[in-house]
Protein backbone atom coordinates (compact mmCIF):
# COMPACT_ATOMS: atom_id res chain seq x y z
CA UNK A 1 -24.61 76.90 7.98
CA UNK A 2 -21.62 77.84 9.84
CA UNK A 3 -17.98 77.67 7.77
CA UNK A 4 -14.97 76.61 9.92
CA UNK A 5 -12.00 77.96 8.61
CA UNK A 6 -10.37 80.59 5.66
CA UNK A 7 -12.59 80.82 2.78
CA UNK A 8 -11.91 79.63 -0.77
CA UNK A 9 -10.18 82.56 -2.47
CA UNK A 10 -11.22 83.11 -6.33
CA UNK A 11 -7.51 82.43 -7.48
CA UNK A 12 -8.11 79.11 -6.27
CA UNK A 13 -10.33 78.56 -8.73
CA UNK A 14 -8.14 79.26 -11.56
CA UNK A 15 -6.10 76.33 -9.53
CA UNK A 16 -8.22 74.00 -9.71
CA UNK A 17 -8.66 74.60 -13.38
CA UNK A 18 -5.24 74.38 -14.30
CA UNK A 19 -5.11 71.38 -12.44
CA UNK A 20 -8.22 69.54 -14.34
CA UNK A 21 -7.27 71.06 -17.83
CA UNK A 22 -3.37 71.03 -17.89
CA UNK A 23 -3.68 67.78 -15.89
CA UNK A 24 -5.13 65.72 -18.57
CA UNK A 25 -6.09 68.33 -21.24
CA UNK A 26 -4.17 66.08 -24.56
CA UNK A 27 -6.30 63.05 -23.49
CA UNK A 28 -9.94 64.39 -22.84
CA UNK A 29 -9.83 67.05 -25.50
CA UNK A 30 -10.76 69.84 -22.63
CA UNK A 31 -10.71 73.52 -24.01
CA UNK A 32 -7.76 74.91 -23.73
CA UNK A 33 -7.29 77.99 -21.30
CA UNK A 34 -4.00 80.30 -20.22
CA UNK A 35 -2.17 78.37 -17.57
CA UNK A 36 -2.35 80.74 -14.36
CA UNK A 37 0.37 81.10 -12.28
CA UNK A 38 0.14 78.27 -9.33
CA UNK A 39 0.85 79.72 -5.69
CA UNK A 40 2.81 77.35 -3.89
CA UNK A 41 0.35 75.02 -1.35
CA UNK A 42 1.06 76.11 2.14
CA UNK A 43 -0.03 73.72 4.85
CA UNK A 44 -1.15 76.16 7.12
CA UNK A 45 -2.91 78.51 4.27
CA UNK A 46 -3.75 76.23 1.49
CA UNK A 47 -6.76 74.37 -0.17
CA UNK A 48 -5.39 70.38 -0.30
CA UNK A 49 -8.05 69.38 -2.61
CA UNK A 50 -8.01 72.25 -5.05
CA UNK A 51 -4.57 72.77 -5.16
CA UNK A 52 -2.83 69.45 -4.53
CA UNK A 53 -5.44 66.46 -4.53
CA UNK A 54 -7.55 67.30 -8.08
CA UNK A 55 -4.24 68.16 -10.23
CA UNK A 56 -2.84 64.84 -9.52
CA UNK A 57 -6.48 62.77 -9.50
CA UNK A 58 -7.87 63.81 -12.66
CA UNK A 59 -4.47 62.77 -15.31
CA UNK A 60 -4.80 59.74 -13.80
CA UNK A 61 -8.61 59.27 -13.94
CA UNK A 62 -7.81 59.78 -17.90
CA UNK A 63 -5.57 57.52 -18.25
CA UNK A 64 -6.96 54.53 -15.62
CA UNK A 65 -10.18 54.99 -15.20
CA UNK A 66 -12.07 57.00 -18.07
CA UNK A 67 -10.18 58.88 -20.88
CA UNK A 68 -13.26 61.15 -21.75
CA UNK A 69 -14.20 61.33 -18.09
CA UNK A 70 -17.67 60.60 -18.76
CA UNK A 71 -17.70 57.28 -17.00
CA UNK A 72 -20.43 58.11 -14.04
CA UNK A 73 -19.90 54.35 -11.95
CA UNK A 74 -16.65 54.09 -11.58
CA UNK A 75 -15.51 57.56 -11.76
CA UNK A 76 -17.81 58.91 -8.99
CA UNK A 77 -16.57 55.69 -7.04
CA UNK A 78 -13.02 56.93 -6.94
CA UNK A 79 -13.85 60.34 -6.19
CA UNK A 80 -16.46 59.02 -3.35
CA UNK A 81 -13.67 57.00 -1.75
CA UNK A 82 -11.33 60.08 -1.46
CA UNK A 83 -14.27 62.88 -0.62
CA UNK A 84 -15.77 60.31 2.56
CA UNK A 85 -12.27 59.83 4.02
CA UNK A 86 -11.46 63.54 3.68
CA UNK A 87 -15.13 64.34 5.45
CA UNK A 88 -14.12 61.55 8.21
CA UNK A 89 -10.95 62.87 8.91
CA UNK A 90 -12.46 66.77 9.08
CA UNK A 91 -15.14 65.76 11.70
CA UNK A 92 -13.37 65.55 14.77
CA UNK A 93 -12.15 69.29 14.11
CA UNK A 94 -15.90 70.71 13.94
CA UNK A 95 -17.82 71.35 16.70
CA UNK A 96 -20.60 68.51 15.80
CA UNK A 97 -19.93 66.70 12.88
CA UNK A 98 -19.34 62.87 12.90
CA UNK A 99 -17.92 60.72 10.90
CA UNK A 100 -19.41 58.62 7.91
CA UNK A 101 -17.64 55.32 8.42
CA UNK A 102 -14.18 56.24 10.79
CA UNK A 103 -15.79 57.94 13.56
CA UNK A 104 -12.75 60.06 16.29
CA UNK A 105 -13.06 61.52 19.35
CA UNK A 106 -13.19 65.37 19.05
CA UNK A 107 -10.22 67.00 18.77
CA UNK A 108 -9.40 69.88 21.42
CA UNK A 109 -10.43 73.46 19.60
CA UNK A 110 -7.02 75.09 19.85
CA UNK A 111 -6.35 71.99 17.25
CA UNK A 112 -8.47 73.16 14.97
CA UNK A 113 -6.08 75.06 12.74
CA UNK A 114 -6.19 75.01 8.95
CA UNK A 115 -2.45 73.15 9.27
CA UNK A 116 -3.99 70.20 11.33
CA UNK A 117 -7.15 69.87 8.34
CA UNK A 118 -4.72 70.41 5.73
CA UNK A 119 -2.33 67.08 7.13
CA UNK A 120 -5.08 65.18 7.93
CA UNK A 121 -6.57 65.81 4.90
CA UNK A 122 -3.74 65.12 2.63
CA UNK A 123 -3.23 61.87 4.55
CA UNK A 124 -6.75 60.96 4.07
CA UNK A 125 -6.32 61.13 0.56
CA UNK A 126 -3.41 59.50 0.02
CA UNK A 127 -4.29 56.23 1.68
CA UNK A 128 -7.90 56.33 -0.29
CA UNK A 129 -6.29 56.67 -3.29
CA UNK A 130 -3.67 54.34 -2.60
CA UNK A 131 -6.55 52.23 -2.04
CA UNK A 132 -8.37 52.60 -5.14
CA UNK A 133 -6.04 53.05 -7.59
CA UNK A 134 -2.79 51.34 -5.92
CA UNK A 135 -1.12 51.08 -9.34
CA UNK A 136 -0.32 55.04 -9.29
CA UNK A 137 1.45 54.88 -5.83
CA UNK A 138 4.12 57.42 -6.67
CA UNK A 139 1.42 59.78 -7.58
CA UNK A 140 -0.58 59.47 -4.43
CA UNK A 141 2.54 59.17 -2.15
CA UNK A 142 4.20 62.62 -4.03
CA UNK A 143 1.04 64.74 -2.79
CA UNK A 144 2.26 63.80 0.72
CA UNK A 145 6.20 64.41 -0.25
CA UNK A 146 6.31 67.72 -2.10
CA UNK A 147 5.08 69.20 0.91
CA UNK A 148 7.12 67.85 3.45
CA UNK A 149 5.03 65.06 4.76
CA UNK A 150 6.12 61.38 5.26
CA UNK A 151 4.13 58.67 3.60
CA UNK A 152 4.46 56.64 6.33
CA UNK A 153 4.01 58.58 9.27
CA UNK A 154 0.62 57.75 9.58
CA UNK A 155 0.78 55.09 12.06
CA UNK A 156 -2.91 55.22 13.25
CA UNK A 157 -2.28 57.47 16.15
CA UNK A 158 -6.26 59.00 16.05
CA UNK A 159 -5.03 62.25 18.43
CA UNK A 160 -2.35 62.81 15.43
CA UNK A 161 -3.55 64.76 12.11
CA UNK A 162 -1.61 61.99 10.44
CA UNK A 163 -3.11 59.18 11.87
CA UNK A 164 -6.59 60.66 11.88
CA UNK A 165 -6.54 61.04 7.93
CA UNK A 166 -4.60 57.34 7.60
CA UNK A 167 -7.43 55.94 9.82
CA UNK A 168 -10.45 58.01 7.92
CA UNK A 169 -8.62 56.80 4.89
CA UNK A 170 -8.27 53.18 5.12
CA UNK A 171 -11.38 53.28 6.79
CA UNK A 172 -13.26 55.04 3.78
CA UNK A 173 -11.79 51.87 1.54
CA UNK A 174 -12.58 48.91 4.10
CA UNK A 175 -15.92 49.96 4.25
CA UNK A 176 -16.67 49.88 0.40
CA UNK A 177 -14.92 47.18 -0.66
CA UNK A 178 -17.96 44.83 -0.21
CA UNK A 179 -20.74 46.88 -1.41
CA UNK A 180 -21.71 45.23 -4.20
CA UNK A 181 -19.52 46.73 -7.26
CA UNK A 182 -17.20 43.96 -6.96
CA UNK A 183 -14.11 45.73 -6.57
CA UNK A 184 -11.85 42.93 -4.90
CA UNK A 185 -13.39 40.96 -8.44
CA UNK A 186 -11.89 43.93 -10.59
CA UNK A 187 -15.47 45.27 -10.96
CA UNK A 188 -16.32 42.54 -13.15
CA UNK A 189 -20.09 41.57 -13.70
CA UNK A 190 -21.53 39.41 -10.66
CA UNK A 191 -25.34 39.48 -12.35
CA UNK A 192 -24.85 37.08 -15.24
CA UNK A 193 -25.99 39.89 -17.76
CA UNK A 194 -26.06 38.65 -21.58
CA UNK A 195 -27.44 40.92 -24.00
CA UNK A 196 -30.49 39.43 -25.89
CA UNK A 197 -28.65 40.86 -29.22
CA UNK A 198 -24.94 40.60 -30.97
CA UNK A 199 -23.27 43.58 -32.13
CA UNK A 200 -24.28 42.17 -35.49
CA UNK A 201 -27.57 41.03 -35.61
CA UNK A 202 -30.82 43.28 -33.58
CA UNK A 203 -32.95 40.05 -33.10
CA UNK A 204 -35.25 42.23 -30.59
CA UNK A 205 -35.57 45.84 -31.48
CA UNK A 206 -36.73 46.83 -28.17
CA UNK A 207 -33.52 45.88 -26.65
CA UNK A 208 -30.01 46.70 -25.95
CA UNK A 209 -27.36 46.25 -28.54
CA UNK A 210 -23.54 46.20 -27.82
CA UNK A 211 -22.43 48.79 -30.55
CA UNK A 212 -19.07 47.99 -32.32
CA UNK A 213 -16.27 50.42 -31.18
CA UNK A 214 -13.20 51.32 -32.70
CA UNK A 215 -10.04 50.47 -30.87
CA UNK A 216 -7.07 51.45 -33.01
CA UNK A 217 -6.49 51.08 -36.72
CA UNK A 218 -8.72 48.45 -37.97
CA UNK A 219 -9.24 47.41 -34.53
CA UNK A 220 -12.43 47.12 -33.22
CA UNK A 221 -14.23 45.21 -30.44
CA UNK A 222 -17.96 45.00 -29.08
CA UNK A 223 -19.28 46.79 -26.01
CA UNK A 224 -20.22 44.99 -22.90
CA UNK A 225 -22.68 46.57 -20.45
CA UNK A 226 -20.39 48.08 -17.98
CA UNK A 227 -20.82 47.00 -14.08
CA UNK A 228 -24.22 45.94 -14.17
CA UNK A 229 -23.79 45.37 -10.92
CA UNK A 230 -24.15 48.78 -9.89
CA UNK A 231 -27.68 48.13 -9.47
CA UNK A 232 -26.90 45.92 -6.33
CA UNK A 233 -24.68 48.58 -4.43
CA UNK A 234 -25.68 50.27 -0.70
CA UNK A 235 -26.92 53.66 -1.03
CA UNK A 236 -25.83 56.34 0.94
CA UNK A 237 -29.34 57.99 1.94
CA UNK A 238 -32.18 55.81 3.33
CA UNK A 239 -33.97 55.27 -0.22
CA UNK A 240 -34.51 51.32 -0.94
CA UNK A 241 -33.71 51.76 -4.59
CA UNK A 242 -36.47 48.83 -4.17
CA UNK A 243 -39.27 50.86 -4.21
CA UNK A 244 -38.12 53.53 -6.61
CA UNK A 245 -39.58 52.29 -9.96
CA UNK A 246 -39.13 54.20 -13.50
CA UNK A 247 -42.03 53.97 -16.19
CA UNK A 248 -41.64 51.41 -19.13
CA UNK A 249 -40.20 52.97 -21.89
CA UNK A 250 -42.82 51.76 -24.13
CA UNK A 251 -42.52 53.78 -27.15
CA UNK A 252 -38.94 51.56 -27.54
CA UNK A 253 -41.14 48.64 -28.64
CA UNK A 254 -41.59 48.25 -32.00
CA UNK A 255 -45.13 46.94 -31.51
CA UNK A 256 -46.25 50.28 -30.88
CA UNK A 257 -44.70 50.95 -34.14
CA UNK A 258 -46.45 54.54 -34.65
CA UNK A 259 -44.38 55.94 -31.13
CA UNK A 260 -41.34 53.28 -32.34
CA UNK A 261 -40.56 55.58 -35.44
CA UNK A 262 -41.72 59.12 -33.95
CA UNK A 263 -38.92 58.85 -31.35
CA UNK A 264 -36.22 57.79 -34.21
CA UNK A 265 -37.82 60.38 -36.39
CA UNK A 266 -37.29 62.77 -33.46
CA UNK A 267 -33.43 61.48 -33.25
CA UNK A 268 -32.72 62.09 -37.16
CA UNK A 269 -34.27 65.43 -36.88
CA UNK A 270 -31.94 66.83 -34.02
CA UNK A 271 -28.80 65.04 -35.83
CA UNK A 272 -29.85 66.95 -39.24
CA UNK A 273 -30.13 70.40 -37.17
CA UNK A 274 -26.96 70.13 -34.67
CA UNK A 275 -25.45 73.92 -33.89
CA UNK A 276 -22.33 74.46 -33.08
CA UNK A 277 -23.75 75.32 -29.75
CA UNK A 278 -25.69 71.86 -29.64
CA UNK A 279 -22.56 70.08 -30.03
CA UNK A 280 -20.57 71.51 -27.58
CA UNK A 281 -23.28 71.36 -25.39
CA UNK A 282 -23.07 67.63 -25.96
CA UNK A 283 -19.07 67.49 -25.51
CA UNK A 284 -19.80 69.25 -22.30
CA UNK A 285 -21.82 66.94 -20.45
CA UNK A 286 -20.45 64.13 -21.75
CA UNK A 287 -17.66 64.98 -19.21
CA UNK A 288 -18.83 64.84 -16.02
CA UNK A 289 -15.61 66.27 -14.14
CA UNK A 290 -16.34 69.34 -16.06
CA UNK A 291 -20.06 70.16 -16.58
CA UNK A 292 -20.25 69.44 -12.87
CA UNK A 293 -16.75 69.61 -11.25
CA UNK A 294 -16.52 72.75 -13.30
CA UNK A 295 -19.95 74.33 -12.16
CA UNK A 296 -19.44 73.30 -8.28
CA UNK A 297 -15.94 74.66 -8.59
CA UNK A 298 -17.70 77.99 -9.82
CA UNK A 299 -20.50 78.17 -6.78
CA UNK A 300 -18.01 77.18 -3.60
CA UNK A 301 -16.31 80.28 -4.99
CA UNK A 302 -18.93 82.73 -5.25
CA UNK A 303 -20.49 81.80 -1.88
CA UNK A 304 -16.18 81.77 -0.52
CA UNK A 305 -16.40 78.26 1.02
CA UNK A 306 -13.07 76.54 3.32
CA UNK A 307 -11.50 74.27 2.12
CA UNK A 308 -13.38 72.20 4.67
CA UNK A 309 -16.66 72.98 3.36
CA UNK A 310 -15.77 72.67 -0.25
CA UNK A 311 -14.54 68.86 0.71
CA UNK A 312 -17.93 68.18 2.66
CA UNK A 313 -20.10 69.79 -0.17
CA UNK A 314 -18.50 67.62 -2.80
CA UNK A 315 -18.42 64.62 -0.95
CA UNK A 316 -22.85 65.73 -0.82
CA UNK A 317 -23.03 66.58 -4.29
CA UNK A 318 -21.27 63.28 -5.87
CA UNK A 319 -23.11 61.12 -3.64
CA UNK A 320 -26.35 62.21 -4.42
CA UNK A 321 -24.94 61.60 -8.03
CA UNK A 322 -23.53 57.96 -6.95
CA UNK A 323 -27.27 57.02 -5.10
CA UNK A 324 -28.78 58.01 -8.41
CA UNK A 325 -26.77 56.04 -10.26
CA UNK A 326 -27.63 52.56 -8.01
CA UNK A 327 -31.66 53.43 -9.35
CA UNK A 328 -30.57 54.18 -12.74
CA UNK A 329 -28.63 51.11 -13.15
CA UNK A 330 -31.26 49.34 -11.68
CA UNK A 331 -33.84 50.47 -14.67
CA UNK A 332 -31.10 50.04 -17.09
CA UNK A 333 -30.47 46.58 -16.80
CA UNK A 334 -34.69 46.01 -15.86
CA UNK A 335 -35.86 47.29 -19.19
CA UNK A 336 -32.50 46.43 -21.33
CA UNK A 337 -34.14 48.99 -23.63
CA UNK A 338 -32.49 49.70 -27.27
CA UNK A 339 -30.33 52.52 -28.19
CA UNK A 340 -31.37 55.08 -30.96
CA UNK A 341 -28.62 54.09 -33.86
CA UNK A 342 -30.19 50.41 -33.74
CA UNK A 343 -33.35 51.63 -33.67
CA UNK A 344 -32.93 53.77 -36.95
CA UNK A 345 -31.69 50.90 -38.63
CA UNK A 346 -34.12 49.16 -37.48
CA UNK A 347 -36.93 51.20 -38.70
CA UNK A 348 -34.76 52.40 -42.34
CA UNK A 349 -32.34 50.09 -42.85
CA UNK A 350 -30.32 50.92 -45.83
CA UNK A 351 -32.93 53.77 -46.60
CA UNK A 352 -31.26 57.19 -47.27
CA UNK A 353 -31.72 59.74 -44.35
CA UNK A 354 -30.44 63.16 -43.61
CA UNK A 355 -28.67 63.34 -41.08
CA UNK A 356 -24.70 64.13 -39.65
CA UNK A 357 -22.58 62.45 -41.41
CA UNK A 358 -19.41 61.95 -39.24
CA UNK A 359 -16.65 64.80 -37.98
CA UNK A 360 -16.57 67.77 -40.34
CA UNK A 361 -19.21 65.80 -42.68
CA UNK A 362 -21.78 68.33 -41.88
CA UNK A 363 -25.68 67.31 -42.53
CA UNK A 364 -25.89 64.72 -45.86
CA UNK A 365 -27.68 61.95 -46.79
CA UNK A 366 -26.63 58.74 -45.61
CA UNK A 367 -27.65 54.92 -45.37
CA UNK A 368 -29.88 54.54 -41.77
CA UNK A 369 -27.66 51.68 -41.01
CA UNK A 370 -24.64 54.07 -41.51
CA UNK A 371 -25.94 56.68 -39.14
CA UNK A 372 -23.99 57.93 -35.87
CA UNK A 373 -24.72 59.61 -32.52
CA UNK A 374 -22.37 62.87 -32.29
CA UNK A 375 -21.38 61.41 -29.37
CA UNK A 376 -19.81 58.26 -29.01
CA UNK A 377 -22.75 56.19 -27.56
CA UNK A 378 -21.86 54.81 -24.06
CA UNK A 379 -21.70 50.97 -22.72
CA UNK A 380 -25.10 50.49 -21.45
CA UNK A 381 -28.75 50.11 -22.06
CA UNK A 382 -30.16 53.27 -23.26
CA UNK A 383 -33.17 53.86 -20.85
CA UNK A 384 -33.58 55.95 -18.37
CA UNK A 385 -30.55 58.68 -18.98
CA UNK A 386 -27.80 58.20 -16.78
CA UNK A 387 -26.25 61.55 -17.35
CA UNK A 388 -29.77 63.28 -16.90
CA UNK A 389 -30.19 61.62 -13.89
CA UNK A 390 -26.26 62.61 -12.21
CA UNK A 391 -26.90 66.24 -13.69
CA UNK A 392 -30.27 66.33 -11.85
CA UNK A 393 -28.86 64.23 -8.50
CA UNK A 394 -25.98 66.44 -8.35
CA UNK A 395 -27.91 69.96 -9.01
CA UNK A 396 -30.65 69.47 -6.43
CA UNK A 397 -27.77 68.74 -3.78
CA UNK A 398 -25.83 71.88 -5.05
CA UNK A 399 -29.04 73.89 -4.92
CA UNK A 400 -29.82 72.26 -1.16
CA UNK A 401 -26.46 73.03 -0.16
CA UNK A 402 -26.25 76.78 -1.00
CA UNK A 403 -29.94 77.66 -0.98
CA UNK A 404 -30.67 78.61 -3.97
CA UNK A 405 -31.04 78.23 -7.86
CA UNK A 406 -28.49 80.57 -9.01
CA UNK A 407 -25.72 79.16 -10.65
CA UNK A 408 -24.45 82.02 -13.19
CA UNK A 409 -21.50 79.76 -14.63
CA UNK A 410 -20.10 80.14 -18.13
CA UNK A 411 -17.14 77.99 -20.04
CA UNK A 412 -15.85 79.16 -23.18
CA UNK A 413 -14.84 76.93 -26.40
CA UNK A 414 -12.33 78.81 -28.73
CA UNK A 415 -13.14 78.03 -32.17
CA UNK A 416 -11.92 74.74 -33.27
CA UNK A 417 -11.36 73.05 -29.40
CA UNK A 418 -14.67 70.58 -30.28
CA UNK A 419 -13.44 66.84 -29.18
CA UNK A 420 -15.18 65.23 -31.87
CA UNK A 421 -14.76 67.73 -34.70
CA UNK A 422 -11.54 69.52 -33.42
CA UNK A 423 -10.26 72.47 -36.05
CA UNK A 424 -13.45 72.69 -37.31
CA UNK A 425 -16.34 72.98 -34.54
CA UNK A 426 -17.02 75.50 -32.76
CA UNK A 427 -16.73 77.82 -36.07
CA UNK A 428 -16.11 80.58 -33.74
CA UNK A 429 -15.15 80.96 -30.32
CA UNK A 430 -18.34 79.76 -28.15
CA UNK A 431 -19.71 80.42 -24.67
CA UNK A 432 -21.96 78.12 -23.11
CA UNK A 433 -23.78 80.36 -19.89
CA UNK A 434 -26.05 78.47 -17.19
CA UNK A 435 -27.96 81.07 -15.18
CA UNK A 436 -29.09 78.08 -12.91
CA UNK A 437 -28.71 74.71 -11.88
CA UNK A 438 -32.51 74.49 -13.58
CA UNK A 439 -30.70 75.78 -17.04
CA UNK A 440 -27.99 73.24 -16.17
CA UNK A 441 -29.89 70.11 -15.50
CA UNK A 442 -32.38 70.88 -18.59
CA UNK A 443 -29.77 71.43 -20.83
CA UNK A 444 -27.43 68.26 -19.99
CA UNK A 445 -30.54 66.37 -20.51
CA UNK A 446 -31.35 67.60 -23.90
CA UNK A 447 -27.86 67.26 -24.85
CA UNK A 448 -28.25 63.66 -25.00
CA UNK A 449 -31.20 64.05 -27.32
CA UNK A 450 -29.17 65.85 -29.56
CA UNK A 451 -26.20 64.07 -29.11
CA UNK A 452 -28.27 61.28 -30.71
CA UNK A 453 -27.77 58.90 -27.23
CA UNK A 454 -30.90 59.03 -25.75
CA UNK A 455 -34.56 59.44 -26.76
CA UNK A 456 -36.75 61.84 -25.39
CA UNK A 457 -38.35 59.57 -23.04
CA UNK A 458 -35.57 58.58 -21.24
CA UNK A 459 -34.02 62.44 -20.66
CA UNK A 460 -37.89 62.75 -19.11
CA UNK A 461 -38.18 59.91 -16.58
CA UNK A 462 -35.00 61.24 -14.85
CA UNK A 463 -36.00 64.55 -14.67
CA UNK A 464 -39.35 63.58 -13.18
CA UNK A 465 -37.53 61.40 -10.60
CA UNK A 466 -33.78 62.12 -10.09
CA UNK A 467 -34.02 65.50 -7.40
CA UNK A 468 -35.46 62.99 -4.90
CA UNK A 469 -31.42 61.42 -4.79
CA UNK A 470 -29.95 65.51 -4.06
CA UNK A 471 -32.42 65.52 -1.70
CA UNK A 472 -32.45 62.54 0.55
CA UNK A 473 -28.27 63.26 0.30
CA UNK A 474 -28.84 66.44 1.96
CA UNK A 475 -30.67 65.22 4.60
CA UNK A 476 -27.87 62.53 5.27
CA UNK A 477 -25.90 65.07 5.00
CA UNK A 478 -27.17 67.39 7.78
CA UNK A 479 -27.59 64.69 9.95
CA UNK A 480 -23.87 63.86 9.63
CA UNK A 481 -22.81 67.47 9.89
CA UNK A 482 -24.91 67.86 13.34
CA UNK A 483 -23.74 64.96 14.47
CA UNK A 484 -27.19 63.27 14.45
CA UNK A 485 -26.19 60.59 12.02
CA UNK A 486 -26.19 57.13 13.37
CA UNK A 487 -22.86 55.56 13.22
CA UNK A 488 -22.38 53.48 9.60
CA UNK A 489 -21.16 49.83 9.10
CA UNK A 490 -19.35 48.38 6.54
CA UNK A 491 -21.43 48.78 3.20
CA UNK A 492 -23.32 45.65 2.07
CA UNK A 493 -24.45 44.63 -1.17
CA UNK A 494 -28.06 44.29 -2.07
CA UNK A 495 -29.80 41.47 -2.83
CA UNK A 496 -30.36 41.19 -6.60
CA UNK A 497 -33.57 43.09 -8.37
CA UNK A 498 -36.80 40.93 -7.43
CA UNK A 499 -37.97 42.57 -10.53
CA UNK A 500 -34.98 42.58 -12.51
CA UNK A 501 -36.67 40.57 -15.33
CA UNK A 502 -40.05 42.44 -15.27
CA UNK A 503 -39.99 44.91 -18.44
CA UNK A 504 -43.68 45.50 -17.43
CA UNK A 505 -44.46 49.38 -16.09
């Protein structure tokens, strides 16, 4: 694949990290690293998105969208909005690319300087943003201001780098805003979900329960399955999520009572035996901007991406992530299956297990109906495994993208830094090392077995289907980049799930 453009310098990678840990670092508990010194962002030698775009995106995905950044709908939606209008508003300065949904005539090559990208990229963002998350205006408009650039310049002149990355940005907006997550409705559920059981009584114990959060001091409130509707949103590759069907989870029903027990038997045994490395490993993919910003962040430097290819290779990898999401949302609400922590009550009730006891508590015995996951269990039925599915998605694209399996990415945790147990866990500084995206995807899925989150089951029927999503991304994706992509209407949303009530295989 040939890279338009300067590559991405390894100091910029100490930029972007900066920019995701000092950015929101008190809020989602991120280990703590020596603040580099930051260059000053040059528009006609600098990287927009690692140096101005992710510093001021991911403080304010903490504090708007997901404080522990492991939301993976709504998350991925904002960054999809931004990474589409910055690939639209690079096309017309490549020599075949097209764009996704804001398609311009191809700019004259003695335009295609870094300085031209770099404006219409910044514009691109700001009005995507701006579109998303209009609340944090100032924020959006200030990556436009601090480097000499008027917010309102861009007055949709398409032979202008301005108005090319206003156009590609509004554009990249308009043409989600009817795709079937609701977002004019605040993202609020459109498929009349209601969960078969209360926070407080487990009438079924094959399906979901809302777990009962904490809020504040003696405040707490019941979960409610977040954006169902999710299953009903346009994919970006040509998979019908239709005919993309995950096994029953059968061993979740109690009437195979035998399987029923050996997977919460299974659960209590990982949450007796956590390591210091296990939990980490948990903390780590539980945040999605790092396990896999982090690791993509590492590979566009070793292979010394643009800027311009970095921006087009995210926009592929979170895709493939958001398309796997659609299916996995799809089983989710289909199968409505139970979550391990009622399912140990379920089968021990007040029965004393060993288990982890709570931050610092270390293994003890405890009351089944008292046990916890080590990681605060998410908003949604538990089957299949929505973070083994983006961690697979997102790897395969990665591994299409650069051609191979190597990853060789390490993150360090100094002693004490653990989010759920801070001053106490890791006992000793602790480096987690991924050889390959294999090692990667393998070990984010297990995490969520130890974590206590997910059973077994669930971690497996992702893996066995969710490389299909990096995959049909990348061909998308080389279609677009040669310019053989059809040209893309406004997104639609599906029609519901004819199966959506069929818990059958």
């Amino acid at each position: 694949m040939k890279i338009v453009g300067r590559v991405f310098r390894p100091f910029l990678l100490l930029v972007a990290l900066a920019g995701l840990l000092f950015g929101g670092a008190a809020q989602a508990q991120l280990p703590p690293i020596p603040a580099p010194p930051m260059p000053p962002f040059q528009l006609d030698a600098g990287h927009p998105l690692a140096q101005v775009i992710i510093p001021k995106l991911i403080p304010v995905l903490v504090r708007d969208v997901s404080p522990a950044l492991n939301d993976v709908t709504l998350v991925p939606r904002v960054t999809n909005a931004l990474l589409t209008a910055m690939v639209d508003a690079l096309a017309p300065y490549h020599p075949t690319a097209v764009g996704i949904f804001t398609r311009f005539e191809r700019r004259p090559q003695d335009e295609w300087t870094l300085e031209n990208m770099n404006i219409a990229s910044l514009y691109a963002a700001y009005h995507s943003l701006r579109g998303m998350l209009p609340q944090r205006e100032a924020v959006w408009a200030s990556m436009l201001t601090e480097h000499g650039l008027d917010p309102s310049a861009g007055d949709m002149d398409t032979t202008t780098p301005a108005g090319i990355g206003t156009a590609a940005g509004k554009g990249a907006v308009a043409a989600r805003l009817h795709d079937g997550m609701n977002q004019t409705g605040g993202y609020a559920d459109t498929t009349g979900y209601v969960p078969v059981n209360s926070a407080y009584e487990l009438t079924d114990a094959s399906r979901w329960q809302p777990a009962i959060k904490r809020t504040g001091m003696g405040s707490y409130s019941a979960q409610v399955f977040v954006t169902p509707q999710m299953a009903n949103v346009e994919m970006w590759s040509d998979i019908n999520p239709r005919d993309i069907r995950i096994p029953a989870p059968t061993a979740s029903n109690p009437e195979n009572w035998d399987a029923y027990k050996a997977q919460v038997d299974q659960i209590l045994e990982a949450s007796a035996n956590l390591t210091d490395e296990q939990k980490m490993m948990s903390e780590l993919f539980d945040n999605k901007i790092v396990a896999l910003g982090f690791s993509f962040i590492h590979t566009a430097v070793q292979h010394q991406i643009s800027p311009m290819a970095f921006a087009r290779a995210d926009w592929l990898t979170m895709g493939a992530l958001q398309d796997a999401m659609v299916v996995t949302w799809q089983e989710k609400a289909r199968y409505d299956a139970v979550r391990p922590f009622s399912a140990i009550a379920h089968v021990y009730g007040d029965e004393l297990v060993s288990a982890w006891g709570g931050p610092g508590m270390g293994t003890m015995e405890i009351p089944a109906s008292q046990w916890q996951s080590y990681i605060p269990v998410s908003e949604h039925p538990e089957y299949p495994s929505a973070s083994t599915c983006s961690c697979a998605a997102h790897g395969q694209a990665a591994r299409r993208y650069f051609g191979t399996d190597e990853l060789g990415w390490s993150i360090t945790y100094p002693a004490g830094s653990s989010r759920i147990e801070p001053g106490v866990t890791p006992a000793e500084d602790l480096t987690l090392t991924f050889d390959t995206w294999t090692d990667l995807e393998q070990m984010c899925g297990q995490s969520r077995v130890w974590a206590g989150v997910h059973f077994q089951a669930a971690v497996d029927a992702s893996m066995e289907i969710c490389h299909d999503f990096g995959d049909a991304m990348f061909e998308y994706f080389t279609a677009l980049m040669d310019g053989t992509a059809p040209e893309r209407g406004p997104a639609q949303a599906l029609a519901p799930d004819p199966r959506k009530d069929d818990r059958g295989a």
